[in-house]
N, C-alpha and C. Protein backbone atom coordinates (compact mmCIF):
# COMPACT_ATOMS: atom_id res chain seq x y z
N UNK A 1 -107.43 75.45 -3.48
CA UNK A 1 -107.16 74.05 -3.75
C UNK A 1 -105.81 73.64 -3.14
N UNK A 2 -105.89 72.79 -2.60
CA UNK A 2 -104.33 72.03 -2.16
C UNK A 2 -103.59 71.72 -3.39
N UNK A 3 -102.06 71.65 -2.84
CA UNK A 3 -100.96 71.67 -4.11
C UNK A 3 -100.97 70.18 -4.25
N UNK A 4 -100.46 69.59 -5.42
CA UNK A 4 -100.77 68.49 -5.42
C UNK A 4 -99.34 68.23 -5.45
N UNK A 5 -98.71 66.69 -4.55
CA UNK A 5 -96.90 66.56 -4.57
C UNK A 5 -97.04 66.10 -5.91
N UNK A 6 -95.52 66.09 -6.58
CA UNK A 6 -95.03 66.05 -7.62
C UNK A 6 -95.59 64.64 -7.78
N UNK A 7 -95.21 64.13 -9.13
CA UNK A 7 -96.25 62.50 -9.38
C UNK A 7 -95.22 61.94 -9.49
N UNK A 8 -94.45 60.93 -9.60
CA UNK A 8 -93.90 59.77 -9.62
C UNK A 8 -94.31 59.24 -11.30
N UNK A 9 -93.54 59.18 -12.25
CA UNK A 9 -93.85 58.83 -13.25
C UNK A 9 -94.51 59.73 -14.30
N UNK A 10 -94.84 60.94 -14.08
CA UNK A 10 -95.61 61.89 -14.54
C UNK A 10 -94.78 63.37 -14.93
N UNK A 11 -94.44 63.19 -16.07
CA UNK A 11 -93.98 64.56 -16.91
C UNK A 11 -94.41 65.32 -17.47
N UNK A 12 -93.97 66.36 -17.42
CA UNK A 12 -95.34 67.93 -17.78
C UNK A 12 -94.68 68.54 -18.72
N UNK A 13 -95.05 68.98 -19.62
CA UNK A 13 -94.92 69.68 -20.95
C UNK A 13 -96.01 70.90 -20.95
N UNK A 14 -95.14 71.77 -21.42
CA UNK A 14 -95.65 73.22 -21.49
C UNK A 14 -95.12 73.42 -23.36
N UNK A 15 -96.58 73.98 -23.72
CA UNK A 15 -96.73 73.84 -24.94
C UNK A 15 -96.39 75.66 -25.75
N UNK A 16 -95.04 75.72 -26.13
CA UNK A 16 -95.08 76.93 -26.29
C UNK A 16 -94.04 77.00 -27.83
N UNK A 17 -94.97 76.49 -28.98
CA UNK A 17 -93.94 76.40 -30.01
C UNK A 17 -95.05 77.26 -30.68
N UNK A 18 -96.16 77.60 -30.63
CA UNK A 18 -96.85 78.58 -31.71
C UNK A 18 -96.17 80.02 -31.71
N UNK A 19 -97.06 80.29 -33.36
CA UNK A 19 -96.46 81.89 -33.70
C UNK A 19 -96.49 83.22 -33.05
N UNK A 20 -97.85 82.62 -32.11
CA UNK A 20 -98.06 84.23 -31.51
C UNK A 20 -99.12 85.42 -32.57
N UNK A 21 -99.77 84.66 -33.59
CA UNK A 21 -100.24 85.25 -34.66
C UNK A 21 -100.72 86.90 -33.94
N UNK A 22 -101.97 86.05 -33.14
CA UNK A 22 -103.15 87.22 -32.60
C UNK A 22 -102.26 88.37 -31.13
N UNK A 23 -100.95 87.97 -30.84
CA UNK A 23 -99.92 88.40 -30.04
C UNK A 23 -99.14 89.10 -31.12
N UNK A 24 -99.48 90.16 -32.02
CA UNK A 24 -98.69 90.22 -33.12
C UNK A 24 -97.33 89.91 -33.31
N UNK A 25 -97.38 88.70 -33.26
CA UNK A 25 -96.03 87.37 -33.49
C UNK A 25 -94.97 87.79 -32.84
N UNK A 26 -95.49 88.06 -31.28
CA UNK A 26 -94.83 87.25 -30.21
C UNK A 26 -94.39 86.13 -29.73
N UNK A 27 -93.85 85.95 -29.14
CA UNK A 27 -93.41 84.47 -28.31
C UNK A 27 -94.01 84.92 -27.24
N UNK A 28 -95.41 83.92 -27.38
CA UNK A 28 -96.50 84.44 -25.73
C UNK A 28 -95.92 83.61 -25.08
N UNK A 29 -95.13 82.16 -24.70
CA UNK A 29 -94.76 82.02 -23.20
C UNK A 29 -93.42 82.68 -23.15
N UNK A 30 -93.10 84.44 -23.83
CA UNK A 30 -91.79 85.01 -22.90
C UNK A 30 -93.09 86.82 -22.61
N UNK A 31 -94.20 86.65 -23.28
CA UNK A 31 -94.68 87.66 -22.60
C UNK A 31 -94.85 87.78 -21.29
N UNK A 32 -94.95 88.98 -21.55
CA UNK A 32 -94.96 89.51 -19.91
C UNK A 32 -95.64 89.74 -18.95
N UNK A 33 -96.39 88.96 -18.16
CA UNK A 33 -97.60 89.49 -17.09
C UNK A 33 -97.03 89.55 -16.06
N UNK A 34 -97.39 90.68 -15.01
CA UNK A 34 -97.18 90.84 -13.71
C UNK A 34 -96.08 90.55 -13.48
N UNK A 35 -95.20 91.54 -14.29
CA UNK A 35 -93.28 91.24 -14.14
C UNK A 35 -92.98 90.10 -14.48
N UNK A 36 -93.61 89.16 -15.07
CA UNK A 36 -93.41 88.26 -15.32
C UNK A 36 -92.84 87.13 -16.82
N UNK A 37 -92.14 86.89 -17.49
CA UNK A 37 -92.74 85.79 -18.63
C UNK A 37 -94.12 84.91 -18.21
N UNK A 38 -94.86 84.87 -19.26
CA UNK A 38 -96.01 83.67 -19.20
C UNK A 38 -95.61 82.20 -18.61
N UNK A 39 -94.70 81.95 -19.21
CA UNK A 39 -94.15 80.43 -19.15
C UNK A 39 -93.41 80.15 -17.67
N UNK A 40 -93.19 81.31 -16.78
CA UNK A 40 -92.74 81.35 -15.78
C UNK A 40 -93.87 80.91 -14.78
N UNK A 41 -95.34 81.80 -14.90
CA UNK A 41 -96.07 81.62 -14.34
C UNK A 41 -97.12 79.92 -14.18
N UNK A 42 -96.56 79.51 -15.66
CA UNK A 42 -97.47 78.07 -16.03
C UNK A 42 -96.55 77.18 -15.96
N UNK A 43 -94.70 77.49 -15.28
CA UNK A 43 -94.27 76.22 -14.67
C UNK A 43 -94.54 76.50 -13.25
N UNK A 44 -93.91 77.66 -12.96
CA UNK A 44 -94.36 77.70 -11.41
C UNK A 44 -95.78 76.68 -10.78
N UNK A 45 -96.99 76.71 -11.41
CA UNK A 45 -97.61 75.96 -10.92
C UNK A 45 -98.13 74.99 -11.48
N UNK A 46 -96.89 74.33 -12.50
CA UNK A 46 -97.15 72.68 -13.18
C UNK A 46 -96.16 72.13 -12.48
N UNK A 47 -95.13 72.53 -12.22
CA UNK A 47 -93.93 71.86 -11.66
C UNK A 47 -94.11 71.16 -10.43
N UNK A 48 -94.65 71.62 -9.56
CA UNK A 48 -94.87 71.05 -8.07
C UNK A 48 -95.94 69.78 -8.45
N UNK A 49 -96.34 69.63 -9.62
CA UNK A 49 -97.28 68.69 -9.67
C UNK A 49 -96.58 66.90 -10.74
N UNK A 50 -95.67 67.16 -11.54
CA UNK A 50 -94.93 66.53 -11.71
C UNK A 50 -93.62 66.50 -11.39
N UNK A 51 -92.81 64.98 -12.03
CA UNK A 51 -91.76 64.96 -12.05
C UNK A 51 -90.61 65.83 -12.24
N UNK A 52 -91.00 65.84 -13.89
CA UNK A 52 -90.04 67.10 -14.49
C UNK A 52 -91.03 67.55 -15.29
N UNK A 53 -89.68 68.57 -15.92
CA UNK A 53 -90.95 69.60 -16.68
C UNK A 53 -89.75 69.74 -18.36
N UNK A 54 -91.04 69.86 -19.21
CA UNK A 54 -90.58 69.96 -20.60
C UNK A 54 -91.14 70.99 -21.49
N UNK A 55 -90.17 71.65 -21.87
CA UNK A 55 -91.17 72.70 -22.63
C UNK A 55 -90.54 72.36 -24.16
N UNK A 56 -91.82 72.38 -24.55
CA UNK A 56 -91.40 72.32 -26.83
C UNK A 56 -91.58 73.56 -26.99
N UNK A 57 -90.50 73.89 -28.21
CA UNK A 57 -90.72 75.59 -28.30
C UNK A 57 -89.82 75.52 -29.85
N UNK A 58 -90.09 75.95 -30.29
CA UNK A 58 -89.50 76.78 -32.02
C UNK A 58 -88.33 77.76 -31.45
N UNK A 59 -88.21 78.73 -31.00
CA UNK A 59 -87.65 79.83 -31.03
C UNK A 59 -87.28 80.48 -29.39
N UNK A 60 -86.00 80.75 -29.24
CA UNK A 60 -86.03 81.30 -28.03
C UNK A 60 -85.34 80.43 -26.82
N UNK A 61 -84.94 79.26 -27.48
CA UNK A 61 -84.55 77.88 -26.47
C UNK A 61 -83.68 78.41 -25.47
N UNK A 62 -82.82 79.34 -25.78
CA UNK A 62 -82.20 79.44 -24.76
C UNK A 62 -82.91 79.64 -23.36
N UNK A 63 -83.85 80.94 -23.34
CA UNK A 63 -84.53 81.53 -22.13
C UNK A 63 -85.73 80.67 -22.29
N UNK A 64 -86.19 79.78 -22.97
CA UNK A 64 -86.87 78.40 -22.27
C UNK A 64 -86.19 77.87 -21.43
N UNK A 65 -85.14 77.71 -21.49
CA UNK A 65 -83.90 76.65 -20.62
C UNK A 65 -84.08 77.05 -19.41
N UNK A 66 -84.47 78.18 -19.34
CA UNK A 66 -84.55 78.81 -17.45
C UNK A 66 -85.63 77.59 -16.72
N UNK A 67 -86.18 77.62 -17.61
CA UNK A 67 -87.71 76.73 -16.85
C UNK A 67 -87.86 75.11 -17.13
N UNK A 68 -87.05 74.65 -17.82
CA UNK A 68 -87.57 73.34 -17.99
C UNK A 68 -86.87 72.44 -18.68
N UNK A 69 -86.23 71.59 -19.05
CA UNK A 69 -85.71 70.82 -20.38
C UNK A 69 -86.85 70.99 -21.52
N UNK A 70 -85.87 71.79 -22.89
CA UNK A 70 -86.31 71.79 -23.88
C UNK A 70 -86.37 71.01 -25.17
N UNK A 71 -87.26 71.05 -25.42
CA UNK A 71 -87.23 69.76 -26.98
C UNK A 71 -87.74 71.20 -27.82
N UNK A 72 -87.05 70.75 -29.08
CA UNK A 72 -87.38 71.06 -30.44
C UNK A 72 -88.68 70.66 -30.97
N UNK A 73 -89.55 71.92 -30.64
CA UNK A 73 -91.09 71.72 -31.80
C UNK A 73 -91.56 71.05 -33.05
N UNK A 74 -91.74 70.10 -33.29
CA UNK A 74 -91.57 69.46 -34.71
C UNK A 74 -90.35 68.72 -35.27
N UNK A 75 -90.10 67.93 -36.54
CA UNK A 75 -89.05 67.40 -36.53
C UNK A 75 -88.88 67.28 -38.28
N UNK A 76 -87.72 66.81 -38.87
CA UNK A 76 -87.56 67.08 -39.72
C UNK A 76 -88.51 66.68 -41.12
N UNK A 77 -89.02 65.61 -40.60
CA UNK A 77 -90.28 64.74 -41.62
C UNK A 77 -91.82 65.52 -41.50
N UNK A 78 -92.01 66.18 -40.31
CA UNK A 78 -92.79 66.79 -40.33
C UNK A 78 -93.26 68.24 -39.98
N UNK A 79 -92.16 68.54 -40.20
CA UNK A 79 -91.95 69.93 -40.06
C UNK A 79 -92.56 71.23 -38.65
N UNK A 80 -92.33 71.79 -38.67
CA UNK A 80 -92.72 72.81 -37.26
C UNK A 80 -93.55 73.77 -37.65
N UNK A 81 -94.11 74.51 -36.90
CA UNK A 81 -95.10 75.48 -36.84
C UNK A 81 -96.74 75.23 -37.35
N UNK A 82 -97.35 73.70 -37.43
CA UNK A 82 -98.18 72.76 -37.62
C UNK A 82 -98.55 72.66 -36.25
N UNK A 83 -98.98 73.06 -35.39
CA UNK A 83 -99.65 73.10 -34.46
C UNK A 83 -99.66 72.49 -33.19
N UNK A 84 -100.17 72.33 -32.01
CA UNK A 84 -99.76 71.25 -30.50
C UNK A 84 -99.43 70.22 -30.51
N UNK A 85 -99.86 69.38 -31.61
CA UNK A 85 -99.69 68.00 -31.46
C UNK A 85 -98.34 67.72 -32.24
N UNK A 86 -97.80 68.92 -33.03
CA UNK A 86 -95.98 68.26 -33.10
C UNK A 86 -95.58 68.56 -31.72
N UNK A 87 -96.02 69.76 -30.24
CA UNK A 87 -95.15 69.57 -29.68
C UNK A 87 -95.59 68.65 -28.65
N UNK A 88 -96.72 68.07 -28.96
CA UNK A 88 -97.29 67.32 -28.02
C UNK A 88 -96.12 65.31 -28.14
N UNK A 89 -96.53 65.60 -29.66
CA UNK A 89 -95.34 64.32 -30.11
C UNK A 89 -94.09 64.16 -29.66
N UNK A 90 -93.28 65.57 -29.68
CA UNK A 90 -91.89 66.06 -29.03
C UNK A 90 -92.05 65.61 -27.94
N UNK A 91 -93.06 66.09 -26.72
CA UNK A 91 -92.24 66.10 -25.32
C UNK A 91 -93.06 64.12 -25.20
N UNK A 92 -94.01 63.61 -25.49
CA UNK A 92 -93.90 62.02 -25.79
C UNK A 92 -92.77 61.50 -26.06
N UNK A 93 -91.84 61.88 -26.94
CA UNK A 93 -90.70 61.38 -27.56
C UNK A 93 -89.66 61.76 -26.11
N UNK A 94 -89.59 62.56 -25.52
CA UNK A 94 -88.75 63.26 -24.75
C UNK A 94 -89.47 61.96 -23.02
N UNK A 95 -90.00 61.84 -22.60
CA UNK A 95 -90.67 61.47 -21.84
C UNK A 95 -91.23 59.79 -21.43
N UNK A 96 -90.81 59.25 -22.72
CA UNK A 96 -90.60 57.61 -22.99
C UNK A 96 -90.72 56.77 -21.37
N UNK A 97 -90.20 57.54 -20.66
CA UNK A 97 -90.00 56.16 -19.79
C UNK A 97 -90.64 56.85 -18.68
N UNK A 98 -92.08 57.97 -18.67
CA UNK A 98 -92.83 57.96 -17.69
C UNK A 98 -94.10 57.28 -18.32
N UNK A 99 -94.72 57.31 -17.68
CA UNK A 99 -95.78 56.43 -17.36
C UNK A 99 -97.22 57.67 -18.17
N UNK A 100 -97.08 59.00 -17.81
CA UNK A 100 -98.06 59.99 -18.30
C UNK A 100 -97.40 61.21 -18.09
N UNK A 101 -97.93 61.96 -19.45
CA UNK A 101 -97.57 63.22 -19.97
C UNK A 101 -98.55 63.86 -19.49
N UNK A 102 -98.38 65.27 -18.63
CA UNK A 102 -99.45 65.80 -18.98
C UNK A 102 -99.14 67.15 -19.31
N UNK A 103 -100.16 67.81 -20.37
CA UNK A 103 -99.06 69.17 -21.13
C UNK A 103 -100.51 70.23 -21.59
N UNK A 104 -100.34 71.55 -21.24
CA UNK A 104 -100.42 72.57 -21.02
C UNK A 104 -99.77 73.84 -22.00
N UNK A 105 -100.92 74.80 -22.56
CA UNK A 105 -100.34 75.79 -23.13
C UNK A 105 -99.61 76.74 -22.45
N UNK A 106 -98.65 77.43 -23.27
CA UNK A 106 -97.99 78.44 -22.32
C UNK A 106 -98.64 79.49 -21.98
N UNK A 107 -99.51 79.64 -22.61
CA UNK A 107 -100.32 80.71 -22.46
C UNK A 107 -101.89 80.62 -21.69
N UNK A 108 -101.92 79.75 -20.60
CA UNK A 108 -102.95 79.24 -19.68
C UNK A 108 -102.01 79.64 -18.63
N UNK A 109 -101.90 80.64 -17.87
CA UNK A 109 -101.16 81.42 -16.46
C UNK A 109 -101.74 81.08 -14.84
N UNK A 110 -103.15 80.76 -15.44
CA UNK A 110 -103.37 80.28 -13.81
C UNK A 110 -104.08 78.95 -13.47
N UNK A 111 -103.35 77.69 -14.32
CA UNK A 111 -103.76 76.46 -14.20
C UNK A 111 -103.95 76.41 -12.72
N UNK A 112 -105.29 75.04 -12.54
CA UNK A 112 -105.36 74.79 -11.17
C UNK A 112 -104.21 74.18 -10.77
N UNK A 113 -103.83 73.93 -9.63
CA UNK A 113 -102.67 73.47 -8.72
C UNK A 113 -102.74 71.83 -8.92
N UNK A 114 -104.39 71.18 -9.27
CA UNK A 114 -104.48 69.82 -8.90
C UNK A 114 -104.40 69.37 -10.39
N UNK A 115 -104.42 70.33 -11.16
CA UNK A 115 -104.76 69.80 -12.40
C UNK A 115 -104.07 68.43 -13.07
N UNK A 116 -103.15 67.96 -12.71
CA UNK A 116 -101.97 66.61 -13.01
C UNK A 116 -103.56 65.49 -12.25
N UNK A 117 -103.38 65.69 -10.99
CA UNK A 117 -104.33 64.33 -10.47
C UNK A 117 -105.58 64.73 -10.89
N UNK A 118 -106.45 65.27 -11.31
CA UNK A 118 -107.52 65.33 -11.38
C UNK A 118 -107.53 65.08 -13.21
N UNK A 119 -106.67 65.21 -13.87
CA UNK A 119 -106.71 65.02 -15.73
C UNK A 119 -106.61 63.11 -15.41
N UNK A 120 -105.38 62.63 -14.42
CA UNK A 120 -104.88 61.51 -14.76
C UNK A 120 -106.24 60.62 -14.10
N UNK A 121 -106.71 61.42 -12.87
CA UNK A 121 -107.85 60.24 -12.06
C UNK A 121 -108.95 60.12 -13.35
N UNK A 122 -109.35 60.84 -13.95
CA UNK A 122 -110.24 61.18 -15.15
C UNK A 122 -110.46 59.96 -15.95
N UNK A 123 -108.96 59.90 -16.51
CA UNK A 123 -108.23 59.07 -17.71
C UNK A 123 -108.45 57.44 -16.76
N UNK A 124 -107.92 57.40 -15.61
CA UNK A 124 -107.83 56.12 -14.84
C UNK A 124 -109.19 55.45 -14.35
N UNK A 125 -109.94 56.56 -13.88
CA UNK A 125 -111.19 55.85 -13.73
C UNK A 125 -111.92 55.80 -14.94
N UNK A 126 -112.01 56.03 -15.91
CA UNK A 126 -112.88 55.10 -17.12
C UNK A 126 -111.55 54.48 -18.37
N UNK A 127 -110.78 53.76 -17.16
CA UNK A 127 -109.68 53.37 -18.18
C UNK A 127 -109.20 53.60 -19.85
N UNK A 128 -109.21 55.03 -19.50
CA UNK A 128 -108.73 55.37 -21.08
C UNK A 128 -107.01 56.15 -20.92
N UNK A 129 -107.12 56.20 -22.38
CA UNK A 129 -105.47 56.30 -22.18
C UNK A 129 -105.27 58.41 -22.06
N UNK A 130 -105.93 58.89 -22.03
CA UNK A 130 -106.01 60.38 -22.43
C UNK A 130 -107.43 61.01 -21.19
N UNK A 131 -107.54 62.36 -20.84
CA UNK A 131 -108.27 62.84 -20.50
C UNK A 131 -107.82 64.35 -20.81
N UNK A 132 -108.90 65.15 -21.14
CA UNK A 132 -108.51 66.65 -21.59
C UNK A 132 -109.58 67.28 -20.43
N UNK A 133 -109.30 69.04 -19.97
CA UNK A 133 -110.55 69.77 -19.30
C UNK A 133 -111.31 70.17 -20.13
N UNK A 134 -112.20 70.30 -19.35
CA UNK A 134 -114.06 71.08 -19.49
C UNK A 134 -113.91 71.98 -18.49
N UNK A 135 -114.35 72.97 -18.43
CA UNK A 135 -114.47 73.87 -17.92
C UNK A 135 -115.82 75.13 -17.78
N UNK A 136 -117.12 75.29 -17.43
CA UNK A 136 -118.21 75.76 -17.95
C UNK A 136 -118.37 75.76 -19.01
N UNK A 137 -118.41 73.97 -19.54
CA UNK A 137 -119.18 73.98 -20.68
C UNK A 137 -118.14 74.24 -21.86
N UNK A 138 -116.62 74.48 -22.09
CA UNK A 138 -116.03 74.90 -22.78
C UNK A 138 -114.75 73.88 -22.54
N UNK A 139 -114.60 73.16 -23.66
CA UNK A 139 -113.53 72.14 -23.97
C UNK A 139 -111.90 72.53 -24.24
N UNK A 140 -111.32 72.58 -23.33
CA UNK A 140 -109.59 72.88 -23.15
C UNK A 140 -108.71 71.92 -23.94
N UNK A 141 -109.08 71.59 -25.09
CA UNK A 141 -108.60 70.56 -25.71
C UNK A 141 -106.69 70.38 -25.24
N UNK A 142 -106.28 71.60 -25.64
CA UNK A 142 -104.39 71.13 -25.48
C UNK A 142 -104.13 71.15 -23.67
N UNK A 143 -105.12 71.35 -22.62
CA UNK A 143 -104.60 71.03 -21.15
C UNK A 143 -105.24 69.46 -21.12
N UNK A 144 -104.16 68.69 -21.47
CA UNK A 144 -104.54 67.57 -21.46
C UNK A 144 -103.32 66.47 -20.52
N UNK A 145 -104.15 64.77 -20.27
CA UNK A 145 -102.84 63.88 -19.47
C UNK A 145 -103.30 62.89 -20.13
N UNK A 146 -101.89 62.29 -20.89
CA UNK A 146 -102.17 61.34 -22.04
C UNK A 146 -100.99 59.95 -21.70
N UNK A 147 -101.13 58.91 -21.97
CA UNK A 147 -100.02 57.57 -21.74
C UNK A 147 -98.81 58.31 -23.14
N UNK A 148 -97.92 58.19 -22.29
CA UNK A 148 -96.40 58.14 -23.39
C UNK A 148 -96.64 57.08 -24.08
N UNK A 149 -97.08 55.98 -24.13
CA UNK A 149 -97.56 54.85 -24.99
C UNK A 149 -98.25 55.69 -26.28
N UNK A 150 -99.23 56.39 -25.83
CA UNK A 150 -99.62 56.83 -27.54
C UNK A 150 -98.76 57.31 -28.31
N UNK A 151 -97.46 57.79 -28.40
CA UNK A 151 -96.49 58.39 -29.49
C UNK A 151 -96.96 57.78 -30.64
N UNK A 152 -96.56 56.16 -30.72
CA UNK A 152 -96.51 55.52 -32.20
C UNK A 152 -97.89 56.22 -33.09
N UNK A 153 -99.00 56.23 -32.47
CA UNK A 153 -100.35 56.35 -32.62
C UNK A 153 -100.52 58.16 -32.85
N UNK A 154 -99.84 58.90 -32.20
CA UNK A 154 -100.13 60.29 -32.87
C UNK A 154 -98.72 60.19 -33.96
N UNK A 155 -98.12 59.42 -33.82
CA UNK A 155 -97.08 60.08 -35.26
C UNK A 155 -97.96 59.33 -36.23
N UNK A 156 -98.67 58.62 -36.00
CA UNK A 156 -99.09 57.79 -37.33
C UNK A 156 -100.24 58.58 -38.08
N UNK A 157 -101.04 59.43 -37.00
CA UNK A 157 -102.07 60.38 -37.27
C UNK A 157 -101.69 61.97 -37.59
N UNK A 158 -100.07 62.15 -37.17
CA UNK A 158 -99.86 63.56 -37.92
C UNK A 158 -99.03 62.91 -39.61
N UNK A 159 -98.78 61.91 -39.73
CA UNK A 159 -98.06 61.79 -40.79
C UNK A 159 -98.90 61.05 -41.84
N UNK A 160 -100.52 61.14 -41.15
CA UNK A 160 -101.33 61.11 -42.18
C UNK A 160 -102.30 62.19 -43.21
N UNK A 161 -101.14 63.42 -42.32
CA UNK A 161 -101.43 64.74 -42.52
C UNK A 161 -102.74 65.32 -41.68
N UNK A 162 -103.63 64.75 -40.72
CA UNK A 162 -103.86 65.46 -39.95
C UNK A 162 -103.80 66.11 -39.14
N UNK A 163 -103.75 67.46 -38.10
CA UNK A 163 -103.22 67.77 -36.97
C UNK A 163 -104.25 68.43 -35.81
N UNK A 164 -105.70 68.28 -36.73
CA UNK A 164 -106.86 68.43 -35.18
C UNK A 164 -106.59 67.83 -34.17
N UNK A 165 -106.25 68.38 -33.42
CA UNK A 165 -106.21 68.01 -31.57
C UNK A 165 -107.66 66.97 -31.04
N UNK A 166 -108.46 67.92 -31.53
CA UNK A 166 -110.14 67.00 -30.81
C UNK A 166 -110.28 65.43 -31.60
N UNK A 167 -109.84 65.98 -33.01
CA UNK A 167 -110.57 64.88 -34.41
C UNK A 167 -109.53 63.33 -33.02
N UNK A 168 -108.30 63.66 -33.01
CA UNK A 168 -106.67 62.60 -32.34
C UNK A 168 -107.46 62.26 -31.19
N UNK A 169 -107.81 62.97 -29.79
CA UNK A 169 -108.46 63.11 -28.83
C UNK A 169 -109.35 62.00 -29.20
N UNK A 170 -110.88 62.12 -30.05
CA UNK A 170 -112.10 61.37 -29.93
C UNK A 170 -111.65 59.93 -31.00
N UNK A 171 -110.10 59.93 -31.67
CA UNK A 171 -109.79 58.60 -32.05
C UNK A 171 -109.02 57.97 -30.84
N UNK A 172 -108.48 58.34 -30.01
CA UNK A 172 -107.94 57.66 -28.79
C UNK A 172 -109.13 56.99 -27.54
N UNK A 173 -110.12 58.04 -27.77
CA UNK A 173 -111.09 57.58 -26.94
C UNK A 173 -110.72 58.14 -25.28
N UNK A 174 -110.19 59.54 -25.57
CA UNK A 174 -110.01 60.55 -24.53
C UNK A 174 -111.44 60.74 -24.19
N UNK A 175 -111.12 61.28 -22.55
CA UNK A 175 -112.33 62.17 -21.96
C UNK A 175 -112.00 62.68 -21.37
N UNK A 176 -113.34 63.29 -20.82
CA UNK A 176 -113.57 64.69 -20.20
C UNK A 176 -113.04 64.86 -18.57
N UNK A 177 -112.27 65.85 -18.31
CA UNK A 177 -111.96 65.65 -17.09
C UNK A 177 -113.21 67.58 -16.29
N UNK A 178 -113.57 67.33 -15.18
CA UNK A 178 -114.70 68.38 -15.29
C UNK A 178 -113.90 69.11 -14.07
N UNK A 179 -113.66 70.53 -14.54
CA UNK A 179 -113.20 71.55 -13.78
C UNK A 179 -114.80 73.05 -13.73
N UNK A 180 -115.50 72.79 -13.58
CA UNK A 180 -116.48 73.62 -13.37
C UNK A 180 -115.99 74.33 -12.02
N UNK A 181 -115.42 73.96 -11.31
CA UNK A 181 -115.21 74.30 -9.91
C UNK A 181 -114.12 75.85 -10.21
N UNK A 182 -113.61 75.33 -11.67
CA UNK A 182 -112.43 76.65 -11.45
C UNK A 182 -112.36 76.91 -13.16
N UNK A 183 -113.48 77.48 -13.53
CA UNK A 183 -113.53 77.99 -14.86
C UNK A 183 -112.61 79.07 -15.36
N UNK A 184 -112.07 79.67 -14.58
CA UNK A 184 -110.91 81.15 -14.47
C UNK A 184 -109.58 80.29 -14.61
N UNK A 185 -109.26 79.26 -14.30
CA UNK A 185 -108.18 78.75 -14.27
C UNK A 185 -107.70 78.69 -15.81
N UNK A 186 -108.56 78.40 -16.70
CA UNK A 186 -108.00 78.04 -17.86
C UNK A 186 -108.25 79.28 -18.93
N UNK A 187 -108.29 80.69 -18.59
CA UNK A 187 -108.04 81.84 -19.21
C UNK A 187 -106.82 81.47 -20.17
N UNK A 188 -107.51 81.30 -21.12
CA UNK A 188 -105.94 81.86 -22.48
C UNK A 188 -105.76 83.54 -22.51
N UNK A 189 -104.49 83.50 -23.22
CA UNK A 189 -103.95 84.66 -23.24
C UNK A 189 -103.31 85.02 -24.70
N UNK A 190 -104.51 85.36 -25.77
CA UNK A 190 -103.61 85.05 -26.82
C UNK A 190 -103.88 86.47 -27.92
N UNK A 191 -104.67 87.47 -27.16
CA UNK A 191 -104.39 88.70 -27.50
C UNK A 191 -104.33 89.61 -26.55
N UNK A 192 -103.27 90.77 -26.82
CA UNK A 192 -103.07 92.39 -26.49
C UNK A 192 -104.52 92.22 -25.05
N UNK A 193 -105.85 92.38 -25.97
CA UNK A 193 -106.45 92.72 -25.42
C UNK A 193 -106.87 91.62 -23.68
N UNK A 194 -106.61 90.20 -24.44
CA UNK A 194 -106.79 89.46 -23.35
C UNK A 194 -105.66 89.46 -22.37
N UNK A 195 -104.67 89.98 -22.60
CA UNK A 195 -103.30 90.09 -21.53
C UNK A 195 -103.76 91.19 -20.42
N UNK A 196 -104.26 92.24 -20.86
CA UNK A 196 -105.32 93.18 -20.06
C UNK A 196 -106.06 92.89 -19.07
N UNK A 197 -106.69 91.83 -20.06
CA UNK A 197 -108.15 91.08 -18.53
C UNK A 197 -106.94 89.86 -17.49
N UNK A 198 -105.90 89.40 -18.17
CA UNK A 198 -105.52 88.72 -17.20
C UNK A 198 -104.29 89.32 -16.43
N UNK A 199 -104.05 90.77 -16.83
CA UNK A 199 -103.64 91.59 -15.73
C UNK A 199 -104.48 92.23 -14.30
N UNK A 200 -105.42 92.20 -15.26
CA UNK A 200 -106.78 92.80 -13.69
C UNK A 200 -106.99 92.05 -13.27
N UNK A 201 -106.96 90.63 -13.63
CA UNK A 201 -107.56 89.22 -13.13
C UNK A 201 -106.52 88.72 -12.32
N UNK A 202 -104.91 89.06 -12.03
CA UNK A 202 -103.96 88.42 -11.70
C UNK A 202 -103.93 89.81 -10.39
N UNK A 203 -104.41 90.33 -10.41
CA UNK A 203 -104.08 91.91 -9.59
C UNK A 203 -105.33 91.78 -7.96
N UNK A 204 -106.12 90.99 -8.59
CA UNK A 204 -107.55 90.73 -7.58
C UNK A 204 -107.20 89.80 -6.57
């Protein structure tokens, strides 16, 4: 796939404030693949596609700082470790004066290259404000490109105590952006055992 130039108005958030449960409570974007941190590998190829880059994170801010401007995961009214959409709210809050967010787990290592224009053309051609991937048939709910305009509208929906990603998604009237072309791209990495397959998978 061709690299896509950086976007003009378009800020990328890398989503790396979870516990690491099934990583026995690691910080998976500082694990390690292929000499690598995770989070190294999922700015390396978000960055060339936006403006700037933002990572939300709980723990560890400092060696986030290598990669990105950091925001604080959650906030004091609604506390942290509640799932993507506090840090999805964070880097919205952080990001105000672009035009579209688009944000990514840390633990997705070999996003496609186009993925910024192909989430936002998604969202633009059936004029909605959000588009998330599909991928064979399998819904990537948090690799998503959403209007910085929705903030007011997800704080109003986490501080009604919900925090489903899909339930927020199908009240915005998000869609589907279709990556069938590159189903490998959106490998999570969120156990021991799956760091394995995406060592043999990163080695090919």
């Amino acid at each position: 796939m061709a690299e896509a130039p950086a976007g003009k108005g378009i800020a990328g958030l890398i989503l790396a404030g979870g516990q690491g449960m099934r990583m026995n409570r690691q910080d998976k974007g500082l694990v390690v693949l292929r000499g690598e941190p995770m989070v190294a590998h999922v700015a390396r190829r978000l960055a060339p596609q936006v403006s700037r880059l933002i990572i939300s994170a709980n723990r560890h801010l400092d060696l986030y700082g290598r990669y990105g401007e950091v925001v604080q995961d959650g906030e004091a009214e609604l506390g942290a470790w509640q799932g993507p959409l506090l840090g999805i709210a964070a880097g919205l809050a952080a990001a105000r004066q672009d035009a579209w967010l688009v944000a990514v787990p840390c633990d997705t290592p070999f996003l496609p290259l186009d993925l910024a224009a192909r989430l936002i053309g998604a969202a633009e051609s059936s004029a909605a404000p959000m588009a998330y991937a599909m991928a064979g048939g399998q819904r990537h709910s948090a690799c998503m490109a959403l209007r910085t305009s929705l903030l007011p509208d997800l704080l109003a929906y986490l501080r009604s105590g919900d925090r489903k990603v899909g339930l927020w998604q199908a009240r915005t009237g998000a869609v589907e952006a279709c990556f069938d072309d590159a189903p490998d791209a959106f490998m999570n990495v969120n156990t021991p055992a799956e760091l394995a397959q995406a060592e043999r998978y990163a080695s090919q």
